[in-house]
Protein backbone atom coordinates (compact mmCIF):
# COMPACT_ATOMS: atom_id res chain seq x y z
CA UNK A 1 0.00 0.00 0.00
CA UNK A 2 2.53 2.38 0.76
CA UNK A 3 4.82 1.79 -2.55
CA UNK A 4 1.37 2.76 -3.95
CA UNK A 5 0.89 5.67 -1.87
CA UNK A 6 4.71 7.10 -2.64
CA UNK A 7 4.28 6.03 -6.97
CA UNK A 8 1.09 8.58 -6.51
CA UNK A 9 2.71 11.14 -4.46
CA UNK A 10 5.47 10.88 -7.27
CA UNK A 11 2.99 11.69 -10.05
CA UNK A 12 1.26 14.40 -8.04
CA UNK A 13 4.76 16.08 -7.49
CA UNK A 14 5.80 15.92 -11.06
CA UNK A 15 2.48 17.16 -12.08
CA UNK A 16 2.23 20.21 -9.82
CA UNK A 17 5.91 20.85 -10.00
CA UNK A 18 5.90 24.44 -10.30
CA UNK A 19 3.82 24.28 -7.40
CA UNK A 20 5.81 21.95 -5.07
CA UNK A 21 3.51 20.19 -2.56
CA UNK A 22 3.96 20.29 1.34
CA UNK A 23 2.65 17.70 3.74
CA UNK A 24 -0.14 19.41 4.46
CA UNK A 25 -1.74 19.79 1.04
CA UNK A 26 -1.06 16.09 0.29
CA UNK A 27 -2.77 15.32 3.54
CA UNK A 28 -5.91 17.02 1.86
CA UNK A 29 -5.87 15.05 -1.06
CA UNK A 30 -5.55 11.90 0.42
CA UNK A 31 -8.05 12.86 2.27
CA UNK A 32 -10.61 13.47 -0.74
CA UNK A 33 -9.37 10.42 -2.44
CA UNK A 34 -10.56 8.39 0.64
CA UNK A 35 -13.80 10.21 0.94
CA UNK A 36 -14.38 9.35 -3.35
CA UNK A 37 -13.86 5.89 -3.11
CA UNK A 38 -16.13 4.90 0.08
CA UNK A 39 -19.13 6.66 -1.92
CA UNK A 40 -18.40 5.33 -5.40
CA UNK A 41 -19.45 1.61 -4.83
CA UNK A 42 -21.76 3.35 -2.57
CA UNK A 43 -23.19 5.02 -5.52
CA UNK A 44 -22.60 2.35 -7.90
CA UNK A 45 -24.95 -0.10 -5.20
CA UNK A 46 -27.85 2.52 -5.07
CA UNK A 47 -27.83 2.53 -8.99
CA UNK A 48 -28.28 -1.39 -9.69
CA UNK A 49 -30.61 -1.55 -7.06
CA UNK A 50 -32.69 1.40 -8.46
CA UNK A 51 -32.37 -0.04 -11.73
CA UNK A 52 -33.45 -3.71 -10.61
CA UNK A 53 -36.77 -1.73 -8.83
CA UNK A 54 -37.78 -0.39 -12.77
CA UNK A 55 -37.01 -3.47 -14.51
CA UNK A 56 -39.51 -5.02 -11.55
CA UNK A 57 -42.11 -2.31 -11.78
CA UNK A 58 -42.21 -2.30 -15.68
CA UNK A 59 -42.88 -6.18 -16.09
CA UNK A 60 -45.36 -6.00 -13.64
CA UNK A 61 -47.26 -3.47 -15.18
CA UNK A 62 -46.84 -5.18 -18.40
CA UNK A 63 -48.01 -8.40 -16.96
CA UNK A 64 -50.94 -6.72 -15.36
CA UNK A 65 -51.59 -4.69 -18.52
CA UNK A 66 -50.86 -6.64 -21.30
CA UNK A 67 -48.12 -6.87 -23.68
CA UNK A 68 -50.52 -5.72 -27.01
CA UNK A 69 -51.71 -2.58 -24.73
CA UNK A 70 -47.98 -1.36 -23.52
CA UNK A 71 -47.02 -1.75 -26.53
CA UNK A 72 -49.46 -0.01 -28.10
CA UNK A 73 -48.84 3.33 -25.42
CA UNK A 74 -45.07 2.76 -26.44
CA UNK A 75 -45.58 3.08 -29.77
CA UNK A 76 -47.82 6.17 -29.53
CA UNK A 77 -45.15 7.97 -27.56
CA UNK A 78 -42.61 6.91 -29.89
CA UNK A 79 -45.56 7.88 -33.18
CA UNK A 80 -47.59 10.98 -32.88
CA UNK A 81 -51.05 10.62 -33.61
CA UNK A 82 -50.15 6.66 -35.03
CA UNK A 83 -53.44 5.41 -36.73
CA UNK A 84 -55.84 8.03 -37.08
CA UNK A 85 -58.89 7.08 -35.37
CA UNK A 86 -62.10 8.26 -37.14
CA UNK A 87 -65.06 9.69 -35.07
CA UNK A 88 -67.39 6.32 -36.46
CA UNK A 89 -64.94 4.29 -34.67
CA UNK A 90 -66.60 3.04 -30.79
CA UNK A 91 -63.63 0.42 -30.23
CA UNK A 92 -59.39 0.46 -30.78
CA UNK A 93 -58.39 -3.47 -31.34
CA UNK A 94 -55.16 -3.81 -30.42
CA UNK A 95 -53.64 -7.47 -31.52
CA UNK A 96 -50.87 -8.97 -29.19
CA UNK A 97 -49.11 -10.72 -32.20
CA UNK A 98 -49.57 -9.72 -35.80
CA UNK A 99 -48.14 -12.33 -37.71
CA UNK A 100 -47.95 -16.33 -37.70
CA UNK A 101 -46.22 -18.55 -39.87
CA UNK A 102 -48.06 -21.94 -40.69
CA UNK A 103 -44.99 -24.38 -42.86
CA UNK A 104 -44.96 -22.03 -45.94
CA UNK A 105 -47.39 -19.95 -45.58
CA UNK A 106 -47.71 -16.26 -43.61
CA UNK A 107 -50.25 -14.89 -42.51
CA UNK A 108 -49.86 -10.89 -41.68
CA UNK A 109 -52.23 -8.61 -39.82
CA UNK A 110 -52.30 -5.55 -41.54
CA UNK A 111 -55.44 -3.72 -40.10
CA UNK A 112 -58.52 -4.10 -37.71
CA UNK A 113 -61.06 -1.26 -37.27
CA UNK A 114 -63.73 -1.10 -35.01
CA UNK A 115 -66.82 0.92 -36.20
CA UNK A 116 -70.60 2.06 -35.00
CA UNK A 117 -72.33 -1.01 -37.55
CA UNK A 118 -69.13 -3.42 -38.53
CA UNK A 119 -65.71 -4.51 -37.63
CA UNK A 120 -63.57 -4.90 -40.49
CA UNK A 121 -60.16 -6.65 -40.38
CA UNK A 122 -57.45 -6.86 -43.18
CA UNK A 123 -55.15 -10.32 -43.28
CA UNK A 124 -52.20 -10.20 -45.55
CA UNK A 125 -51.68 -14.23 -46.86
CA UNK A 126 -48.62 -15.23 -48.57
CA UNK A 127 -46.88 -18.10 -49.59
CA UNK A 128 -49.86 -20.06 -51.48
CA UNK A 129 -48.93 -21.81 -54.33
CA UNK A 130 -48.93 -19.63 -57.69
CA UNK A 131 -52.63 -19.58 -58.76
CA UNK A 132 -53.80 -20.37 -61.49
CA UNK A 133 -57.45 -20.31 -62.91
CA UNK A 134 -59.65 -23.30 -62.91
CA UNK A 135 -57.43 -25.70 -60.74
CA UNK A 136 -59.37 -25.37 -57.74
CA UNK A 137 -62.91 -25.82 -57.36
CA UNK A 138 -66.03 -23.17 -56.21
CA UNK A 139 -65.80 -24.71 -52.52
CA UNK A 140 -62.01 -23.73 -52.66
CA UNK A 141 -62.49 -19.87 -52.60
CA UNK A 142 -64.26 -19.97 -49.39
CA UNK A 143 -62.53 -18.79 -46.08
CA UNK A 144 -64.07 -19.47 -42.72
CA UNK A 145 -62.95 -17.13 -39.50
CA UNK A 146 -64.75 -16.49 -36.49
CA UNK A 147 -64.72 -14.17 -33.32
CA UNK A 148 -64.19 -16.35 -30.54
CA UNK A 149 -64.87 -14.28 -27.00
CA UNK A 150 -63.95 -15.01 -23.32
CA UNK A 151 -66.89 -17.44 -22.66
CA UNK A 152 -66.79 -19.10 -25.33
CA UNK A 153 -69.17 -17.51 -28.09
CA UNK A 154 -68.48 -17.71 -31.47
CA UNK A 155 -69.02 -14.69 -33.78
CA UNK A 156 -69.37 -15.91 -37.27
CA UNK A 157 -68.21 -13.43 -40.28
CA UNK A 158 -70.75 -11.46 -42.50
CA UNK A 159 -68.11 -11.55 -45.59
CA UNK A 160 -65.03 -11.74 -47.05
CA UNK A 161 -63.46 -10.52 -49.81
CA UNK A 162 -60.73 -11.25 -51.53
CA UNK A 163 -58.69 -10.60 -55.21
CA UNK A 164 -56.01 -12.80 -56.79
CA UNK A 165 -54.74 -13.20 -60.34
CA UNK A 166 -52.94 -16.01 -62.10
CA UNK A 167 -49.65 -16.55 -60.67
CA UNK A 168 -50.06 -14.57 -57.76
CA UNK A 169 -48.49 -15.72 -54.43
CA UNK A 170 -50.38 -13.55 -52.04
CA UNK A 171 -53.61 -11.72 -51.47
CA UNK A 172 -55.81 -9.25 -48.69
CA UNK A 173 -58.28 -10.73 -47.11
CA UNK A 174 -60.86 -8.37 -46.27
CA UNK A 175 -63.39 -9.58 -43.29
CA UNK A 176 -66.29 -8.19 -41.77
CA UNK A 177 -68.13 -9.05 -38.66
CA UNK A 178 -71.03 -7.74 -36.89
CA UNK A 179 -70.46 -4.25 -34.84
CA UNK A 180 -68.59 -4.84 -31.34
CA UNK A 181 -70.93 -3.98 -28.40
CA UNK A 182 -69.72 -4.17 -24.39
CA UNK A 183 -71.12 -8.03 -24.25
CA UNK A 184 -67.95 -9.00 -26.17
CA UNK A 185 -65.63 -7.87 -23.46
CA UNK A 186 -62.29 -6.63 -23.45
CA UNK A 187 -60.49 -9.71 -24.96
CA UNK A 188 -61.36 -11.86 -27.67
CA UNK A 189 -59.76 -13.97 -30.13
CA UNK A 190 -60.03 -13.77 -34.19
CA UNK A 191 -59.86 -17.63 -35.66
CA UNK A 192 -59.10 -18.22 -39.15
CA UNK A 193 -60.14 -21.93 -39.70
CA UNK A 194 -59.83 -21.85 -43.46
CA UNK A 195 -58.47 -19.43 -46.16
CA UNK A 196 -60.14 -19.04 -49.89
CA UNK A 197 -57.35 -20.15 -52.77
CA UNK A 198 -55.94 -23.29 -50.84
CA UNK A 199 -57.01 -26.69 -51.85
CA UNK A 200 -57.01 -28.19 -48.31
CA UNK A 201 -58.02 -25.84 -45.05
CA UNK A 202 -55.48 -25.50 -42.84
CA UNK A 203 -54.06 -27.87 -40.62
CA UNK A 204 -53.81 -26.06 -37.52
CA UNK A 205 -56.64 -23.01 -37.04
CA UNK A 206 -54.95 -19.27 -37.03
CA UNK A 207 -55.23 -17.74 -33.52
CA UNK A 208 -54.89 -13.85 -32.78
CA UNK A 209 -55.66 -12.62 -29.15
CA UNK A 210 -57.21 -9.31 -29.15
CA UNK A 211 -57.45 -6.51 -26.67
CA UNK A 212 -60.37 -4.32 -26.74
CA UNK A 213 -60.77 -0.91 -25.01
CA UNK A 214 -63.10 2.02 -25.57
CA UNK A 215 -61.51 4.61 -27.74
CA UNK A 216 -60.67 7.61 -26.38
CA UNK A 217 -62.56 11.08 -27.83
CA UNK A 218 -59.40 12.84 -27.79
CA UNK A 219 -57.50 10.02 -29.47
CA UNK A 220 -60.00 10.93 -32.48
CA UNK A 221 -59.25 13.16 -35.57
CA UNK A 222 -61.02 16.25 -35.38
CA UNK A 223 -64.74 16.21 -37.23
CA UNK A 224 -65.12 16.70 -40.58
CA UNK A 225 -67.56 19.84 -41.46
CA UNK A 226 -69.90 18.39 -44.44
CA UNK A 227 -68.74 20.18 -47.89
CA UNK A 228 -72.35 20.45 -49.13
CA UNK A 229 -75.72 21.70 -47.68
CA UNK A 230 -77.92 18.97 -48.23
CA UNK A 231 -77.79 14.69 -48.30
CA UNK A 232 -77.70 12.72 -51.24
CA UNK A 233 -77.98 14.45 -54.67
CA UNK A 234 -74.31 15.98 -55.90
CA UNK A 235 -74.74 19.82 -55.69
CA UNK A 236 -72.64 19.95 -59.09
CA UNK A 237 -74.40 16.72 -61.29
CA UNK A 238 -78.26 16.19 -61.90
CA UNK A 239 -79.91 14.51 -65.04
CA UNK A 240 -80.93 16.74 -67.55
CA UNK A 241 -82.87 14.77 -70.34
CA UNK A 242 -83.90 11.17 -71.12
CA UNK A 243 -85.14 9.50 -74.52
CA UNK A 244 -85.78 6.59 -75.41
CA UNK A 245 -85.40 4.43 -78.69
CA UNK A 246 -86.54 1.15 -79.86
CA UNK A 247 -84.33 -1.48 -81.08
CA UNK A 248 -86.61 -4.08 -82.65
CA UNK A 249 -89.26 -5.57 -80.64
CA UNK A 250 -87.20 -7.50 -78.27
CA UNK A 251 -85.48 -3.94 -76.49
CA UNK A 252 -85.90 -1.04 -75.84
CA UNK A 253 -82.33 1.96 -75.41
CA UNK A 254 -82.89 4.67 -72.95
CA UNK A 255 -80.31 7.48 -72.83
CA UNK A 256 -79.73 9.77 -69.91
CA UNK A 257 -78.34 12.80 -70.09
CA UNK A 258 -76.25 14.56 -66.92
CA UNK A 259 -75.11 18.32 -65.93
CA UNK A 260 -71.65 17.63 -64.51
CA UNK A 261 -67.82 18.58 -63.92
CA UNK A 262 -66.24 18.11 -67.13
CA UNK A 263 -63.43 15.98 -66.54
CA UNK A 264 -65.81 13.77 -64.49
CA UNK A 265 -67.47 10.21 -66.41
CA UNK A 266 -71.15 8.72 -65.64
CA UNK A 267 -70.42 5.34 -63.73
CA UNK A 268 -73.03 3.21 -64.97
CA UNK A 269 -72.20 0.62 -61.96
CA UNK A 270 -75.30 1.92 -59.94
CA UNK A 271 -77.70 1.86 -62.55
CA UNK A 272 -78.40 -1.92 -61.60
CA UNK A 273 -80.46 -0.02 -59.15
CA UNK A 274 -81.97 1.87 -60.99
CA UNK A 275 -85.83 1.50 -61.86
CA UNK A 276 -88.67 1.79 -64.88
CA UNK A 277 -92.38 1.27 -64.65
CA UNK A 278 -95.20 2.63 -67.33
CA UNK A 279 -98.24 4.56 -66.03
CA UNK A 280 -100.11 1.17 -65.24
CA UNK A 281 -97.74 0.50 -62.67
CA UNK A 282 -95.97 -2.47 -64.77
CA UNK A 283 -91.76 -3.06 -64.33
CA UNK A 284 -89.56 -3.12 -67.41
CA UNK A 285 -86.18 -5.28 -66.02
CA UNK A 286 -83.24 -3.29 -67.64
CA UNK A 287 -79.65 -3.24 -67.46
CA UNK A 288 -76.04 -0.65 -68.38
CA UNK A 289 -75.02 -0.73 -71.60
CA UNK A 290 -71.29 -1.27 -71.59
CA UNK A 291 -70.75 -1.90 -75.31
CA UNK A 292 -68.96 1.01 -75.59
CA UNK A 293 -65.27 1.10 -75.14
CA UNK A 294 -63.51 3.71 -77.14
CA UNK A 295 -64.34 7.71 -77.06
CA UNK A 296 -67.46 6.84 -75.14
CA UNK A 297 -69.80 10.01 -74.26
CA UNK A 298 -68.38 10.86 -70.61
CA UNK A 299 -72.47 12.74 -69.43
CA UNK A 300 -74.84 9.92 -70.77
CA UNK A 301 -76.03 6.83 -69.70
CA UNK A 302 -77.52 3.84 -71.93
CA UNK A 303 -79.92 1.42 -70.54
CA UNK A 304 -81.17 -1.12 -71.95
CA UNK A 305 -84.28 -3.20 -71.57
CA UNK A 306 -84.77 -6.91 -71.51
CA UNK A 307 -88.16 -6.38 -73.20
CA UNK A 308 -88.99 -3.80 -76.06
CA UNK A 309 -91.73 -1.35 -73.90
CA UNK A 310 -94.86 -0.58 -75.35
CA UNK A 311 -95.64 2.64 -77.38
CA UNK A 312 -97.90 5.19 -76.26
CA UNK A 313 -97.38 5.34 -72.69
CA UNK A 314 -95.83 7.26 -70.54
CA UNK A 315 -93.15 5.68 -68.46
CA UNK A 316 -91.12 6.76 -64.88
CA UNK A 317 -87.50 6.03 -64.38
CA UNK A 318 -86.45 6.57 -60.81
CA UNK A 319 -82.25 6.63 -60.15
CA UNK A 320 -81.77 5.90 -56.21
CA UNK A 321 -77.68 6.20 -56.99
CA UNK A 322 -75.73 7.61 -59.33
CA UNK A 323 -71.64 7.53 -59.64
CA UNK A 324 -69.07 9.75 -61.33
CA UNK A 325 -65.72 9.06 -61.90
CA UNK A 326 -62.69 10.93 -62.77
CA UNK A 327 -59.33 9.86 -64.02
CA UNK A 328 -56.35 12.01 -64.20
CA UNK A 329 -53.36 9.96 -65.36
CA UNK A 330 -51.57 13.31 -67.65
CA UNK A 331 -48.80 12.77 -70.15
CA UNK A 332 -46.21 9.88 -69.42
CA UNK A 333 -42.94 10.89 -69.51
CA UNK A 334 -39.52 8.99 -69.40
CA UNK A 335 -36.69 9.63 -67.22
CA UNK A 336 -33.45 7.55 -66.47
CA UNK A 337 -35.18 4.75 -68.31
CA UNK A 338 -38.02 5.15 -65.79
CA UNK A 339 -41.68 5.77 -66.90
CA UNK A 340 -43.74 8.73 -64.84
CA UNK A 341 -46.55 10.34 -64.75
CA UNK A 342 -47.26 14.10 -63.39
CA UNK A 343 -47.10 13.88 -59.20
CA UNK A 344 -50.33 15.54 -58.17
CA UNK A 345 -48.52 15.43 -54.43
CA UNK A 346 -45.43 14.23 -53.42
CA UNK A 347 -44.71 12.52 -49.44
CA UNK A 348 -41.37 12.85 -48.17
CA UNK A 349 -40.70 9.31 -46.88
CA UNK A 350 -38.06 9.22 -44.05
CA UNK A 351 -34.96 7.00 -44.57
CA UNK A 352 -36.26 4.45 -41.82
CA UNK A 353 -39.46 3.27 -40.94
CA UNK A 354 -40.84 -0.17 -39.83
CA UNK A 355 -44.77 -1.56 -39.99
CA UNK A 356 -46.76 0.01 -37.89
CA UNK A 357 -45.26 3.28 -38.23
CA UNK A 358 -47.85 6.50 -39.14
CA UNK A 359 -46.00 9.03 -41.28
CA UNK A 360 -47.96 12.44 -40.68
CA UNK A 361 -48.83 14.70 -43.43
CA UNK A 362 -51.62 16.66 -42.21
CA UNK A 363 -52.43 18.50 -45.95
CA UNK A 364 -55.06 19.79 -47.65
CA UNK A 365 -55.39 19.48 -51.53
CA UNK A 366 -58.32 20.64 -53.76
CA UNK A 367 -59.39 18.75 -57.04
CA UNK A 368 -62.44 20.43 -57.95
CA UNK A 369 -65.42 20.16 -56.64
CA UNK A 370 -64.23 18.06 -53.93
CA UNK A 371 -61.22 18.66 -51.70
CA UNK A 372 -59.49 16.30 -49.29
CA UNK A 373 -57.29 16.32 -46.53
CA UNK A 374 -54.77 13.66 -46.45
CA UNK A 375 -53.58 12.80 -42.58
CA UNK A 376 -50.74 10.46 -43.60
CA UNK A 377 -49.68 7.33 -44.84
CA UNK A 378 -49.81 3.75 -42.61
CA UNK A 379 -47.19 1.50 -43.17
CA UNK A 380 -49.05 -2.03 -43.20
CA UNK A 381 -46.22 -4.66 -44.10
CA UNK A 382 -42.51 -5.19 -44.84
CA UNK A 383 -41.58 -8.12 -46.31
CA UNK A 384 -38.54 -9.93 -46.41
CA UNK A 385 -37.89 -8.90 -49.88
CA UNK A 386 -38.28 -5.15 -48.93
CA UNK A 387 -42.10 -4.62 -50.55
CA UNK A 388 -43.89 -2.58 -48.38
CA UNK A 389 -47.59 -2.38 -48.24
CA UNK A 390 -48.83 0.98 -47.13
CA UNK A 391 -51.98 2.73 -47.33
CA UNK A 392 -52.67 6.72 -47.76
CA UNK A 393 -54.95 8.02 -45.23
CA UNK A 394 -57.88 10.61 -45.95
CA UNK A 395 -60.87 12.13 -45.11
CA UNK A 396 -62.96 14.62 -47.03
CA UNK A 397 -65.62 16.93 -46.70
CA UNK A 398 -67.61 15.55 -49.57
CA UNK A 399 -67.94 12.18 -47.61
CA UNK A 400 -70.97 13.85 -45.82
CA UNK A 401 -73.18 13.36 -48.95
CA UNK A 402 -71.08 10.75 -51.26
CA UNK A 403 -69.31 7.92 -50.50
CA UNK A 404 -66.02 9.16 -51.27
CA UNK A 405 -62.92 6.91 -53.31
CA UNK A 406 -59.88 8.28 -53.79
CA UNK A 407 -56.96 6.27 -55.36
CA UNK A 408 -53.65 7.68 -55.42
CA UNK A 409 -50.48 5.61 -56.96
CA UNK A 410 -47.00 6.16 -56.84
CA UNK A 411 -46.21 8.16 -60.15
CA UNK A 412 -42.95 5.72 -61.10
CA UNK A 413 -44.02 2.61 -63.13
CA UNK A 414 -41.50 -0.19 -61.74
CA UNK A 415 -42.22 -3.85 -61.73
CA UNK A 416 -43.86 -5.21 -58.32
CA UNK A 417 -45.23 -1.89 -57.55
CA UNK A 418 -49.13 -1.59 -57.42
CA UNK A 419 -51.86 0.46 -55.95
CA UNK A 420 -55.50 0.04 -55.93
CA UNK A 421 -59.07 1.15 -54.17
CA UNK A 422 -62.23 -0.57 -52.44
CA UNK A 423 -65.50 -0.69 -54.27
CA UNK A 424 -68.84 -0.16 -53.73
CA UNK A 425 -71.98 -2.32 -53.21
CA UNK A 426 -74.62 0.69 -53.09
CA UNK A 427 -75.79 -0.41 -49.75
CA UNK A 428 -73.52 1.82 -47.70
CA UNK A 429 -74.34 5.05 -46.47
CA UNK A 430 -72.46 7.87 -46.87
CA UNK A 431 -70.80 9.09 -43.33
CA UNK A 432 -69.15 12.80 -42.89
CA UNK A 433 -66.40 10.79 -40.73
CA UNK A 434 -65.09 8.20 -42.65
CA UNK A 435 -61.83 7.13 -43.10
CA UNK A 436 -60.90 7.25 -46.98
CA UNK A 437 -57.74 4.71 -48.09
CA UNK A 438 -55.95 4.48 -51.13
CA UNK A 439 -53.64 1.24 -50.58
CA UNK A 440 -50.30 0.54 -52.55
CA UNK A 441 -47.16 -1.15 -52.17
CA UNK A 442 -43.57 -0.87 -53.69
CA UNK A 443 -39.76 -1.46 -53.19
CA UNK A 444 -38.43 -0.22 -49.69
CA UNK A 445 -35.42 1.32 -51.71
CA UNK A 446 -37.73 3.19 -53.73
CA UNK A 447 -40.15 4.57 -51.00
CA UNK A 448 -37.46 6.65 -49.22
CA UNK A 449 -36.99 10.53 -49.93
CA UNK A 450 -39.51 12.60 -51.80
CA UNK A 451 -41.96 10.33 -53.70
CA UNK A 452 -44.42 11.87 -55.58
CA UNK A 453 -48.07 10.36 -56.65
CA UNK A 454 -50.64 10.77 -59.10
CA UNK A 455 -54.06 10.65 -59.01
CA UNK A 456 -55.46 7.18 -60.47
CA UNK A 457 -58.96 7.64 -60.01
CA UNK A 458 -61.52 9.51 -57.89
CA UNK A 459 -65.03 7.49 -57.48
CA UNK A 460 -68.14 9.17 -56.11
CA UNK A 461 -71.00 7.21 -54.99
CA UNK A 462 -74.56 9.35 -54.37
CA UNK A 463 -77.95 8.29 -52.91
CA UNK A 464 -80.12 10.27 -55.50
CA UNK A 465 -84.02 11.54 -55.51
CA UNK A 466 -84.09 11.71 -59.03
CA UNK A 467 -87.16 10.79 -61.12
CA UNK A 468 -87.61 11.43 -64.98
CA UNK A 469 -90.54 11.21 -66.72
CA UNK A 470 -90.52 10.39 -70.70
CA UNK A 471 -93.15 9.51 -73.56
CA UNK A 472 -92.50 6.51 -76.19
């Protein structure tokens, strides 16, 4: 100890040596080198034991809470406003897993959203073999999953849907289940028992635990103040003439004629709902004429009927719906030996991101007569290969009296890359608050920096009052 003591006495004299040091000074600093070194381990005790208490405290709460939960708070610290809750939603689902691997095939939970008259949840599937049309038969493209809750009730699924083309790997599949109420509880279970494009169901059922817990008013995006006055008809479309013309005696061509934006088409989807009856009260079945492919008139819509109508009467054609659609695609252009088309927006992606991660945009953009304000973009899925599944997130005053579609695509054409929309039934109502997506998916290399995106299409779906008389 003392060879010690005299080696550091040596390097303190050397180091104050134009200062030489007296007994009495290197008293003192002994003196504060003992007092350091009893409260160091001291110190260093304290700290692993303070330490140990967090670790404790944090799995108990995470025990107690549940992992899907914590993580779920985690993440929103670490995400601003992740997953934009809309004001129709009464439930947040959080899933404690969201992906299982059954032999070759993965199954990916991209979305689940709890709202006033349905739940809806979105399962990525890969790994099937490539399809390929007509190998499997009718029975084949039919998925089974159920809710399973707490004590034991099963809650079967209203639909699924589904798209796949030949030599595809992978699909969505969209399911819908009756609305969640409080008799569900706050954990349940989804159960995929069988999957539509596989030839045998699966051998061992898919389980997801679920957490459910009231969502939070404040967790909500703000309310959406309704673009027009009144519900249902567009304030800027309305029919403006119909005829009628015979076409032998087995049909019969009608021909509406709309007011409406210019660069906007008729959708003649709806017209299956569409009605015609003579003054006797008598029902002509009818149906769209799509015949037309090339330089079709955008304002008019041909129906024909199965039956060639009578002559002199006065008939009544009512149109519950009507749809418009716009496409915007511009000039393509080449660049670098890549094909583009004219960004209508661009989203600065950041240089890392991970699924699950919300990238806020919080912009407003006008395409007349409609505007939109886009919250951000969802990142749903990252592959192995780097393909990224991601959906744009809207909402949009219009919504309030349309049903509102708006699908935006990245503007580079590159193999692998893809976008696409929902459609519409005509059974759903429109809602000021809904949630508009516009899903697409391309190379993780290529989604970093400033990307920009065109519009692909813009759908608008109306319940209509209209009713137009006509003579024949």
């Amino acid at each position: 100890m003392e060879d010690k003591e005299q080696g550091l006495e040596k390097h303190l004299n050397s180091f104050f040596e134009n200062q030489p040091l007296n007994d009495e000074k290197i008293d003192q600093i002994w003196k504060k080198v003992e007092l350091k070194t009893q409260k160091s381990p001291q110190k260093r005790s304290w700290g692993w034991k303070f330490a140990a208490m967090v670790i404790v405290a944090m799995l108990i709460v995470v025990l107690a809470v549940g992992p899907g939960k914590v993580w779920a708070q985690v993440r929103a610290w670490l995400i601003p406003n992740y997953r934009p809750i809309s004001q129709l939603e009464n439930y947040e689902v959080l899933p404690e897993k969201t992906q299982e691997v059954h032999e070759d095939l993965t199954l990916s939970l991209l979305s689940v959203q709890s709202l006033e008259d349905e739940l809806r949840i979105s399962i990525l599937v890969q790994g099937i073999s490539p399809y390929e049309p007509g190998e499997l038969d009718e029975q084949s493209f039919i998925g089974e999953a159920y809710l399973l809750l707490k004590n034991g009730e099963q809650i079967k699924s209203l639909s699924g849907g589904y798209g796949i083309g030949a030599g595809m790997t992978e699909y969505v599949y969209d399911l819908s289940f009756p609305p969640l109420s409080e008799e569900a509880g706050s954990e349940l279970s989804l159960v995929v028992t069988d999957l539509p494009y596989m030839a045998e169901p699966l051998k061992e059922a898919w389980v997801m635990p679920l957490t459910v817990e009231p969502v939070r008013s404040e967790d909500q995006v703000p309310q959406v103040t309704p673009g027009a006055e009144s519900y249902g008809n567009p304030a800027f479309a309305a029919p403006i003439s119909v005829s009628a013309k015979s076409k032998g005696i087995r049909n019969t061509s009608i021909l509406v004629q709309f007011d409406m934006p210019e660069d906007y088409e008729a959708h003649p989807s709806l017209a299956q709902w569409w009605s015609l009856q003579d003054e006797d009260g008598n029902f002509y079945p009818m149906k769209a004429d799509f015949s037309c492919s090339i330089d079709c008139p955008m304002h008019e819509i041909t129906m024909i009927t199965e039956t060639g109508l009578p002559r002199g009467k006065t008939y009544t054609l009512t149109m519950p719906r009507f749809g418009m659609t716009k496409s915007d695609y511009g000039d393509f252009y080449e660049e670098d030996g890549i094909t583009y088309v004219p960004a209508f927006l661009t989203i600065d992606f950041p240089e890392s991101y991970q699924a699950g991660d919300f990238i806020k945009i919080d912009q407003w953009y006008d395409i007349p007569p409609i505007s939109f304000h886009l919250l951000g973009v969802e990142i749903l899925h990252i592959d192995d290969e780097g393909l990224v599944r991601f959906r744009l997130v809207m909402q949009s005053p219009e919504s309030a009296n349309a049903i509102v579609q708006i699908n935006l695509c990245v503007n580079q054409f590159i193999y692998g890359g893809s976008c696409g929309g929902g459609g519409f039934s005509g059974e759903k109502r429109p809602q000021a608050d809904e949630l508009i997506y516009s899903e697409g998916s391309f190379a993780r290399e290529l989604l970093t920096g400033e990307i920009g995106f065109f519009i692909h299409q813009i759908d608008l779906y109306y319940f209509t009052d209209w009713v137009m008389n006509f003579d024949l």
